[in-house]
Protein backbone atom coordinates (compact mmCIF):
# COMPACT_ATOMS: atom_id res chain seq x y z
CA UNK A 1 7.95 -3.87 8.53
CA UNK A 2 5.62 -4.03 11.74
CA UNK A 3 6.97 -1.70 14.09
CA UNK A 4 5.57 -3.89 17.08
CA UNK A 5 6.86 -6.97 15.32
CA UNK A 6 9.83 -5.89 13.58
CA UNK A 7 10.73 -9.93 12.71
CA UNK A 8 6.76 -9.77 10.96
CA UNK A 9 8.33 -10.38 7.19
CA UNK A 10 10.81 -12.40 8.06
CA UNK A 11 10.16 -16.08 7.09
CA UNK A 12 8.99 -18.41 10.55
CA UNK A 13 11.91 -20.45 9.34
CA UNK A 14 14.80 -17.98 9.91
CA UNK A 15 13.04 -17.13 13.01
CA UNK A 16 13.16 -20.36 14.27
CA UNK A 17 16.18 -21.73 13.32
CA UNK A 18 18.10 -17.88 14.53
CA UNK A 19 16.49 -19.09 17.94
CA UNK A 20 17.83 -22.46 17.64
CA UNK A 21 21.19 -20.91 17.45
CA UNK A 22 21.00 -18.69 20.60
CA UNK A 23 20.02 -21.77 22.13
CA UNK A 24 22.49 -23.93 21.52
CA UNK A 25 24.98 -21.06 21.47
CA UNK A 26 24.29 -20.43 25.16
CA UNK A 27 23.71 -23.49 26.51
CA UNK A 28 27.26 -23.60 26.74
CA UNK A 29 27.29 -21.78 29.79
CA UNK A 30 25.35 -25.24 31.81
CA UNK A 31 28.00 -26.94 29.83
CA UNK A 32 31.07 -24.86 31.03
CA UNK A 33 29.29 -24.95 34.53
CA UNK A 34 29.48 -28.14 34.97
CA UNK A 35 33.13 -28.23 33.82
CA UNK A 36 33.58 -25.47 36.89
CA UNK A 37 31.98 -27.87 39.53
CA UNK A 38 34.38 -30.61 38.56
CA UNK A 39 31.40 -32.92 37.22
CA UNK A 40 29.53 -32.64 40.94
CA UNK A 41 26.52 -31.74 39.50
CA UNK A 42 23.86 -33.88 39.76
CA UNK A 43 22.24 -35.28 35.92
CA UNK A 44 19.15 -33.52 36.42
CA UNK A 45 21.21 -30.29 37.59
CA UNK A 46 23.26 -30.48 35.16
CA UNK A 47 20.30 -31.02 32.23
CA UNK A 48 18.22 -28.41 33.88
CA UNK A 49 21.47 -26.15 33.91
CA UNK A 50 22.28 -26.49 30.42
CA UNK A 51 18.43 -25.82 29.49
CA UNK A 52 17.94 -23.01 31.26
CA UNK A 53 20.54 -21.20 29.78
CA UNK A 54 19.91 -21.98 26.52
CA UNK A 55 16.20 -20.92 27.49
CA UNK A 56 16.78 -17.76 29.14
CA UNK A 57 19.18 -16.71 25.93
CA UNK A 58 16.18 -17.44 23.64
CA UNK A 59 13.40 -14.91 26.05
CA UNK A 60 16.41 -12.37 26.15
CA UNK A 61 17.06 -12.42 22.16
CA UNK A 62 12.98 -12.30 21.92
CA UNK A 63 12.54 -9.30 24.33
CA UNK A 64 15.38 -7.43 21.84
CA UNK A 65 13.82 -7.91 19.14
CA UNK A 66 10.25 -7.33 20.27
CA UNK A 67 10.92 -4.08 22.31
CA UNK A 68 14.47 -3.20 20.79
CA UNK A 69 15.49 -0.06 22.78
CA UNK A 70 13.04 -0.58 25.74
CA UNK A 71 14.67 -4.44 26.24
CA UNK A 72 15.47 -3.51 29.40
CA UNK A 73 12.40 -3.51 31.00
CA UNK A 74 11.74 -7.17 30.09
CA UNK A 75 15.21 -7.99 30.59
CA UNK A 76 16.06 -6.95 34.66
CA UNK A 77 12.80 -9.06 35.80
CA UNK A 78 14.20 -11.98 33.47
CA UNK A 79 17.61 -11.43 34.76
CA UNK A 80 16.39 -11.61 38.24
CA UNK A 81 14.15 -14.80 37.55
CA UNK A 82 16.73 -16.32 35.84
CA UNK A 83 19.54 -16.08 38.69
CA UNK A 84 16.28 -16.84 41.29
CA UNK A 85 15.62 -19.88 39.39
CA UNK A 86 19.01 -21.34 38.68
CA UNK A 87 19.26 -20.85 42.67
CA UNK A 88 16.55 -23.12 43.37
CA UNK A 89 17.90 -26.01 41.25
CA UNK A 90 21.12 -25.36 42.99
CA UNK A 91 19.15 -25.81 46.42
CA UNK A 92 17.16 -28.31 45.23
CA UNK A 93 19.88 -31.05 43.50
CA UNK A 94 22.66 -29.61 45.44
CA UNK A 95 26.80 -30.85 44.01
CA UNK A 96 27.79 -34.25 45.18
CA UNK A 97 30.86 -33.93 48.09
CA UNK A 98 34.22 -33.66 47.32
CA UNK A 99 36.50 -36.74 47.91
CA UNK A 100 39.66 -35.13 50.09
CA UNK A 101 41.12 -38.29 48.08
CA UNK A 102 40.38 -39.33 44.31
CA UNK A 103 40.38 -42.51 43.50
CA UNK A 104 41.58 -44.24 40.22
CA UNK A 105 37.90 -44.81 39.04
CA UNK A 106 36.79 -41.23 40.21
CA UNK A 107 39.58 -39.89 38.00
CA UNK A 108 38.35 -41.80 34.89
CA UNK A 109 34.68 -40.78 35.80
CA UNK A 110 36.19 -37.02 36.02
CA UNK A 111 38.00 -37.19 32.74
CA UNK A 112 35.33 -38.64 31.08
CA UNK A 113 32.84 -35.72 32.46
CA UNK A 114 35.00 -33.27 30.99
CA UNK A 115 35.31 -34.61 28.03
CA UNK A 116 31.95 -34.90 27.41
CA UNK A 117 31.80 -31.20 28.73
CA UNK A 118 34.30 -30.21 26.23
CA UNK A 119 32.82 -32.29 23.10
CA UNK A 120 29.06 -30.62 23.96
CA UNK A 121 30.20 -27.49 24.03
CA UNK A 122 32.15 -27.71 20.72
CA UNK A 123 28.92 -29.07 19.25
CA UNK A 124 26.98 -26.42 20.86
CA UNK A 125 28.94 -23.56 19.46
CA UNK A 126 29.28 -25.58 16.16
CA UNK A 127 25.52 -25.84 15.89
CA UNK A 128 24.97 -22.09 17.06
CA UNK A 129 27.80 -20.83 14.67
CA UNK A 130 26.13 -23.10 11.07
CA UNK A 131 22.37 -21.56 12.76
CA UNK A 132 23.62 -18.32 12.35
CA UNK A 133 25.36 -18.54 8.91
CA UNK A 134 22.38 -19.94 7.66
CA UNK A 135 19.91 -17.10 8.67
CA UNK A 136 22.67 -14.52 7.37
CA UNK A 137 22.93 -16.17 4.44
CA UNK A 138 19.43 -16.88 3.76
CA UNK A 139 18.35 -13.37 4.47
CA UNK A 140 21.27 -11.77 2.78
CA UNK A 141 19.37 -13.58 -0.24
CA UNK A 142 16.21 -13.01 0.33
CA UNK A 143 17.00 -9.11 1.35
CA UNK A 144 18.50 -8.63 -2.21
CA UNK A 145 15.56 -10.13 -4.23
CA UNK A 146 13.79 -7.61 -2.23
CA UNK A 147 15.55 -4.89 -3.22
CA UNK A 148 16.35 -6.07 -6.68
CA UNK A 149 11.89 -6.24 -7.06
CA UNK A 150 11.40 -3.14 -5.16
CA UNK A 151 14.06 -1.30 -7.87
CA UNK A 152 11.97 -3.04 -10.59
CA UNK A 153 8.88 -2.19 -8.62
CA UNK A 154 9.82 1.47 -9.06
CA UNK A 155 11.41 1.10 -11.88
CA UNK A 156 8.07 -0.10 -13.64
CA UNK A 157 6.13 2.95 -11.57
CA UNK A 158 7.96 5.62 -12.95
CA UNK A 159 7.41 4.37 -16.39
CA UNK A 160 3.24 4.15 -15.64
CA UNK A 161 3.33 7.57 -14.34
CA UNK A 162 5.16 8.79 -17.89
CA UNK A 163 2.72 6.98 -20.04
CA UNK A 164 -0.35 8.10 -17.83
CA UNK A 165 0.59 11.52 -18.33
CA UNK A 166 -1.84 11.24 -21.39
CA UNK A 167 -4.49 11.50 -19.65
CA UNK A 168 -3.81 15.34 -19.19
CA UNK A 169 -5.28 17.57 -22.30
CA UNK A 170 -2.71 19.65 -23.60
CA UNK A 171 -2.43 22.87 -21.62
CA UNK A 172 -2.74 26.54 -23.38
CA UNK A 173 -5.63 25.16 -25.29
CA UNK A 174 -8.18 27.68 -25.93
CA UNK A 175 -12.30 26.64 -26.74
CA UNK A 176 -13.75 29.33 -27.95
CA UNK A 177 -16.86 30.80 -25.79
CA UNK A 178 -15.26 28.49 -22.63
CA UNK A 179 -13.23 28.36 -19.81
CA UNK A 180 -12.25 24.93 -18.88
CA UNK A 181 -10.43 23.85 -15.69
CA UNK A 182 -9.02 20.82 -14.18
CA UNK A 183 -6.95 18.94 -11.41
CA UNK A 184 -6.08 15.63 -11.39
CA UNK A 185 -4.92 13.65 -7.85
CA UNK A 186 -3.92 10.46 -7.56
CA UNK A 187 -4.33 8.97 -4.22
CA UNK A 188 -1.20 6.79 -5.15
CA UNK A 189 1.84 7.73 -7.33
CA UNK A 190 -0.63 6.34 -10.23
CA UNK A 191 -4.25 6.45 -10.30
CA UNK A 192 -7.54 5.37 -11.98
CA UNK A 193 -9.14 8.26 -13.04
CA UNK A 194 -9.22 9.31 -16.43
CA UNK A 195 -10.74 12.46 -18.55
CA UNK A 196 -10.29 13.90 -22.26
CA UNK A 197 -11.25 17.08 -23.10
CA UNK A 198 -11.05 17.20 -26.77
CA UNK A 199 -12.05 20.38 -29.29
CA UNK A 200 -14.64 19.41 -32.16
CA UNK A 201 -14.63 21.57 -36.04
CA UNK A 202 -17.39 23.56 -35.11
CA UNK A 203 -15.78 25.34 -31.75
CA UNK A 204 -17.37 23.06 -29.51
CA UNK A 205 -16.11 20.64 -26.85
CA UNK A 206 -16.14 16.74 -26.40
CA UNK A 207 -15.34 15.53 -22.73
CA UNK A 208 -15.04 12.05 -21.09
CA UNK A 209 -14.26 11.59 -17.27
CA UNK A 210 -14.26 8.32 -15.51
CA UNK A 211 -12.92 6.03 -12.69
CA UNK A 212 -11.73 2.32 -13.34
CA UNK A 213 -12.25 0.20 -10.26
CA UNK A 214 -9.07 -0.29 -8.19
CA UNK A 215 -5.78 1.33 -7.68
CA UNK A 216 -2.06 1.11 -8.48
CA UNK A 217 -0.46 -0.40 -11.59
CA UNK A 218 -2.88 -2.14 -13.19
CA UNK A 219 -5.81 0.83 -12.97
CA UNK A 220 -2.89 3.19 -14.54
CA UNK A 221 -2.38 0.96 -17.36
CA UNK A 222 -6.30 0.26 -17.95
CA UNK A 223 -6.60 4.20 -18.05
CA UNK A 224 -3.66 4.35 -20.39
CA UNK A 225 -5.68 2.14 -23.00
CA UNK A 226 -9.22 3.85 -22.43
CA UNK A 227 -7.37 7.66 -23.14
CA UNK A 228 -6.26 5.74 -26.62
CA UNK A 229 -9.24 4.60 -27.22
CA UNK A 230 -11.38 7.95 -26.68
CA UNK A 231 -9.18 9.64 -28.87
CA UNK A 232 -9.23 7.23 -31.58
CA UNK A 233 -13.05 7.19 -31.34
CA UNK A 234 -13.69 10.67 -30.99
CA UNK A 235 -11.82 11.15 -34.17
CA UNK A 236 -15.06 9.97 -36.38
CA UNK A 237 -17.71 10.82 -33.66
CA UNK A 238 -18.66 13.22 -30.79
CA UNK A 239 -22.03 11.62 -29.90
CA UNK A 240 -21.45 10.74 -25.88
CA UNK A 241 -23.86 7.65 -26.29
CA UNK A 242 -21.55 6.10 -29.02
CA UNK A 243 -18.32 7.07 -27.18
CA UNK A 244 -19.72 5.01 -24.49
CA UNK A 245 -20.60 2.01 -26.41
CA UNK A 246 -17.19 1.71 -27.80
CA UNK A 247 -15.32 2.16 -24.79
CA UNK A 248 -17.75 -0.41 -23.35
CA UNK A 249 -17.29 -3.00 -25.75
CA UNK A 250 -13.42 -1.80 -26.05
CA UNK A 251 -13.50 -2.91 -22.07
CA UNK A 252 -15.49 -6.53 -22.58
CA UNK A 253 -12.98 -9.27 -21.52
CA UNK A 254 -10.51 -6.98 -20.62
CA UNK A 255 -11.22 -5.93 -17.27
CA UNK A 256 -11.22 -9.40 -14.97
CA UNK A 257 -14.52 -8.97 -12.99
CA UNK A 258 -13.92 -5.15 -12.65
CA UNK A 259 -15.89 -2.18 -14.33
CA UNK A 260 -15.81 1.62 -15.13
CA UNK A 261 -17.64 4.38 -14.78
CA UNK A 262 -17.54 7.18 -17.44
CA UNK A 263 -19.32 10.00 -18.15
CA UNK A 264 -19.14 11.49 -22.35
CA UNK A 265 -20.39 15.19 -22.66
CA UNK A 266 -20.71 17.02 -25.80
CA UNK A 267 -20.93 21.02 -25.25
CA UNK A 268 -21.71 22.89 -28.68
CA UNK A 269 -20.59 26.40 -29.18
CA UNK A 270 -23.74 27.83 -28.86
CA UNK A 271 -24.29 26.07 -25.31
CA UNK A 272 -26.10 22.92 -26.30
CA UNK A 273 -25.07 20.26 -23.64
CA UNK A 274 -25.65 16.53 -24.89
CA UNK A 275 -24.51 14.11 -22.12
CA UNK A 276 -24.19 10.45 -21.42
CA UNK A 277 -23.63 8.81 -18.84
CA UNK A 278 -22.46 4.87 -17.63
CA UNK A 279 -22.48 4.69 -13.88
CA UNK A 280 -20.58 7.47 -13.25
CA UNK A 281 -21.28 10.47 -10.98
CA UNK A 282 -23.98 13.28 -12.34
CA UNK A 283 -22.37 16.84 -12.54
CA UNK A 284 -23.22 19.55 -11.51
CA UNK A 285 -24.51 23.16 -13.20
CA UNK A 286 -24.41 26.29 -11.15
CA UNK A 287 -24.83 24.06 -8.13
CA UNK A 288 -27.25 21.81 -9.02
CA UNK A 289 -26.83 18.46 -9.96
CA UNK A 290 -28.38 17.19 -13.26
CA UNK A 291 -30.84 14.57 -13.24
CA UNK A 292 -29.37 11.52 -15.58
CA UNK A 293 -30.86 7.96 -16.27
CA UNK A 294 -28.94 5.47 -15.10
CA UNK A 295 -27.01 3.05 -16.50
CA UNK A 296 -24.70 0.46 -15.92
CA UNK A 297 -20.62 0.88 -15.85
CA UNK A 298 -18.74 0.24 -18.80
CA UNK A 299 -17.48 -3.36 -18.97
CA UNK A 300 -20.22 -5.12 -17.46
CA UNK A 301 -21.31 -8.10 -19.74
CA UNK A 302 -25.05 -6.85 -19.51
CA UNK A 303 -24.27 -3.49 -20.16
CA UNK A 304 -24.15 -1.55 -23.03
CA UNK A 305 -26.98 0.80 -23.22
CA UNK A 306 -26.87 4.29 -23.09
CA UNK A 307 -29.17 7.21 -23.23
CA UNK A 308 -28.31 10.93 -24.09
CA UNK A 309 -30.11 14.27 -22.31
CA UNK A 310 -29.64 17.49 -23.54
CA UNK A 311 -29.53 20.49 -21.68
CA UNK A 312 -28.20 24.36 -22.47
CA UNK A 313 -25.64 25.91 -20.52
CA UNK A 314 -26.50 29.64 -20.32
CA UNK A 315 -23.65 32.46 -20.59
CA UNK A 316 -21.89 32.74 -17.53
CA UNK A 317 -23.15 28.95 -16.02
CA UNK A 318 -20.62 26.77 -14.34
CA UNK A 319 -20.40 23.05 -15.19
CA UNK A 320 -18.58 20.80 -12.95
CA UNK A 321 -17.72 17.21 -13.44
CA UNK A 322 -15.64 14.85 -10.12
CA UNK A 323 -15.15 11.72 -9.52
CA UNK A 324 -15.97 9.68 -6.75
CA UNK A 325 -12.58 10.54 -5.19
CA UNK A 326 -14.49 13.83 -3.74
CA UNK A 327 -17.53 12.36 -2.13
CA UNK A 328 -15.88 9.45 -0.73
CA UNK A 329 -13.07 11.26 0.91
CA UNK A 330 -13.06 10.38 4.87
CA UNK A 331 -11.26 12.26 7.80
CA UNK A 332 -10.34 11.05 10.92
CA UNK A 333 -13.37 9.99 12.40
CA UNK A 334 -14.90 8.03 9.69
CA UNK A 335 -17.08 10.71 8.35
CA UNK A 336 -17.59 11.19 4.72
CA UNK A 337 -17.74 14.17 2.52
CA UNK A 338 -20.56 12.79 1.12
CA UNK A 339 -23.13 14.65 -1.69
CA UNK A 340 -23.97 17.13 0.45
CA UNK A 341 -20.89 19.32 1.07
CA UNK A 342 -19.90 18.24 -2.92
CA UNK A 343 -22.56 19.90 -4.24
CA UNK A 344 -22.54 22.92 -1.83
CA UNK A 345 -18.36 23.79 -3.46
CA UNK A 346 -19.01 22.74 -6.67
CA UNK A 347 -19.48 26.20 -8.16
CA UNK A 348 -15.98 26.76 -6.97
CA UNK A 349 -12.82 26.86 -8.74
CA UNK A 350 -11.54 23.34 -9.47
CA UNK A 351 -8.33 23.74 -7.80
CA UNK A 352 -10.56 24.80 -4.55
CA UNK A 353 -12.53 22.03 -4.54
CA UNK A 354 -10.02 19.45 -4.65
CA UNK A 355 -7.82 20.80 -2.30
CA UNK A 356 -10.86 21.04 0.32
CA UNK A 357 -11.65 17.43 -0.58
CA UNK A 358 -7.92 16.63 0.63
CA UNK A 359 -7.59 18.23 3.74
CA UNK A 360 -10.82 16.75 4.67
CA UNK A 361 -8.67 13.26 4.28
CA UNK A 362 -8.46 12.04 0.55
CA UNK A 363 -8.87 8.27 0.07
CA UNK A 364 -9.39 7.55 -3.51
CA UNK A 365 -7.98 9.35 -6.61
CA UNK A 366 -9.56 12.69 -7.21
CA UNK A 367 -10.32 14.84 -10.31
CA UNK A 368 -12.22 17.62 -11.08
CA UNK A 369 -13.51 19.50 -14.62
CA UNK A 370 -14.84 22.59 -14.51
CA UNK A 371 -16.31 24.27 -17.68
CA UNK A 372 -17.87 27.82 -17.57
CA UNK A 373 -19.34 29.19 -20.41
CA UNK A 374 -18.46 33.13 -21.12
CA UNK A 375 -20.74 36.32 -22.05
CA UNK A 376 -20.53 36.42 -25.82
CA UNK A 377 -17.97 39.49 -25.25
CA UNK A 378 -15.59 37.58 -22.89
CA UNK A 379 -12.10 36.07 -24.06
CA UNK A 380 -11.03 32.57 -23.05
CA UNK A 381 -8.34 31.91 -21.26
CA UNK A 382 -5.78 28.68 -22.13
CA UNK A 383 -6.62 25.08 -20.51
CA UNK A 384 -5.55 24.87 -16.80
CA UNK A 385 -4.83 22.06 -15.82
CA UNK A 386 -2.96 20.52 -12.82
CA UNK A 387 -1.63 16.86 -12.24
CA UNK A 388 -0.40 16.57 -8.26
CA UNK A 389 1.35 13.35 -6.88
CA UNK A 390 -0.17 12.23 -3.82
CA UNK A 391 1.17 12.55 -0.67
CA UNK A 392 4.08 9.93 0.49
């Protein structure tokens, strides 16, 4: 809820008709007024009297709820208007005299003022009293379907995070000749990045990383269906450039104007690099980023062609692989993290980069691979990698 408008989600409806209510629930006061004056009042006195309170009520509920524990400094000046105000209608239509004598027909006219005192104000606090059982009532309603969605709401979250837990890679899982790395962090408590990192029968490694476009729910559950589908695909094949066609043509229909970028990899044992790549970010080796052709995301109707490059990573190089999440992080004063300070921390540990990607101010979901390859007399160490929830 708007803390400068703390009424901005309630319907205009309730509003208005909870003003109604102070209204008419105050106006009471011209009413029993008048009854105090013995009927003297003037008519326009008396309607102006029974306006004004119900008007002043209305500004004093409105300065409550607008500036809740500072009311008072809206409600002294109001207070003082208010009393300077009614004093000037007093002055202005002033009671008419009082008879030392009351005639017969000033005794009907009497009794039939307070009556009609008595009657309005039994409306009055009849209309105020059904104004505010309504809004109660109404809001009482609406404040449980709120809950009840929000429980649903989380209810529904907590299941996406479970099932988007697949797109982790087993941890402890050694590749010969390699040490991979990884951190994954949502920018909400579910996210739309993805990556596999998958062995092959020859000691090698098959990677995909990508980014579906948007947030939340329905990005988590798109990812879900893409990890499924690399795994089932990489089952017969490891070439990146069919990977990407299948996940592309997996995606056609499916993604309601939206796209994805991806990026397949295949590193041999022996260091041969074959890589793929469908609108996605170029990584990075030993610092320098590698020059791919470009190609349009996965899911775009026009789409569909991809080209592979192949490259060697050399004992002891570093390959990294992000998504967007890093460059586009933004701090405080609109300033990016652009290319520039990617590139220069990309040789870094994955878990280093991310975290400096954070505290410059993450705005998008983050992840980021690293694979080194060892000296031929080096031992692997088991799959780190890291899954963190973003920040409340």
């Amino acid at each position: 809820m708007n803390a400068l408008n703390p009424w901005g989600n309630t319907p205009k409806r309730s509003v208005i008709v909870f003003l109604v209510a102070v209204f008419f629930t105050f106006a009471t006061i011209g009413f029993a007024n008048d009854m105090i004056n013995m009927g003297r009042q003037p008519p326009v006195r008396f309607a102006l009297g029974v306006a004004l309170s119900g008007f002043f009520a209305v500004t004093y509920a409105l300065t409550g709820i607008y500036l809740r524990k500072k009311f008072w400094k809206a409600f002294l000046p109001l207070f003082a208007l208010q009393f300077f105000v009614m004093g000037l209608v007093s002055n202005w239509f002033p009671n008419a005299p009082r008879h030392d004598q009351i005639t017969g027909a000033e005794t009907a006219r009497l009794e039939a003022r307070l009556a009609f005192d008595g009657i309005a104000i039994t409306a009055a606090v009849f209309l105020g009293y059904a104004g505010f059982v309504h809004v109660f009532v109404r809001e009482s309603r609406r404040h449980i379907q709120v809950h009840t969605e929000k429980a649903t709401l989380e209810a529904e979250m907590a299941a996406a995070r479970e099932v988007q837990q697949v797109i982790l890679p087993e941890q402890g899982e050694l590749f010969p000749g390699y040490t991979v790395e990884s951190v994954y962090q949502p920018a909400r408590q579910v996210g739309g990045d993805f990556f596999q990192i998958l062995p092959d029968a020859s000691g090698g490694l098959f990677v995909v990383i990508g980014d579906v476009a948007g947030k939340g729910l329905p990005a988590a559950m798109l990812v879900s269906m893409l990890v499924g589908s690399i795994r089932t695909a990489a089952e017969n094949t490891h070439d990146p450039v069919l990977i990407l066609r299948k996940l592309h043509d997996r995606l056609i229909g499916r993604t309601s104007g939206g796209f994805v970028t991806a990026l397949a990899a295949h590193i041999a044992r022996d260091g041969r690099l074959t890589i793929a790549n469908a609108g996605h970010l170029s990584p990075y080796i030993d610092g320098r980023e590698i020059d791919l052709p470009g190609a349009l995301p996965l899911g775009i109707p026009s789409g569909g062609q991809y080209q592979a490059t192949g490259f060697e990573l050399l004992p002891g190089s570093r390959l990294t692989f992000y998504t967007d999440g890093i460059v586009e992080a933004q701090n405080q004063k609109g300033e990016l993290f652009g290319f520039d300070r990617a590139k220069a921390i990309s040789t870094e540990a994955a878990a280093e980069i991310v975290a400096a990607a954070v505290h410059f101010g993450q705005s998008d979901d983050i992840t980021v691979l690293t694979i080194e390859r060892l000296a031929a007399d080096a031992t692997p160490t088991p799959l780190a990698s890291t899954s963190r929830q973003a920040s409340a």
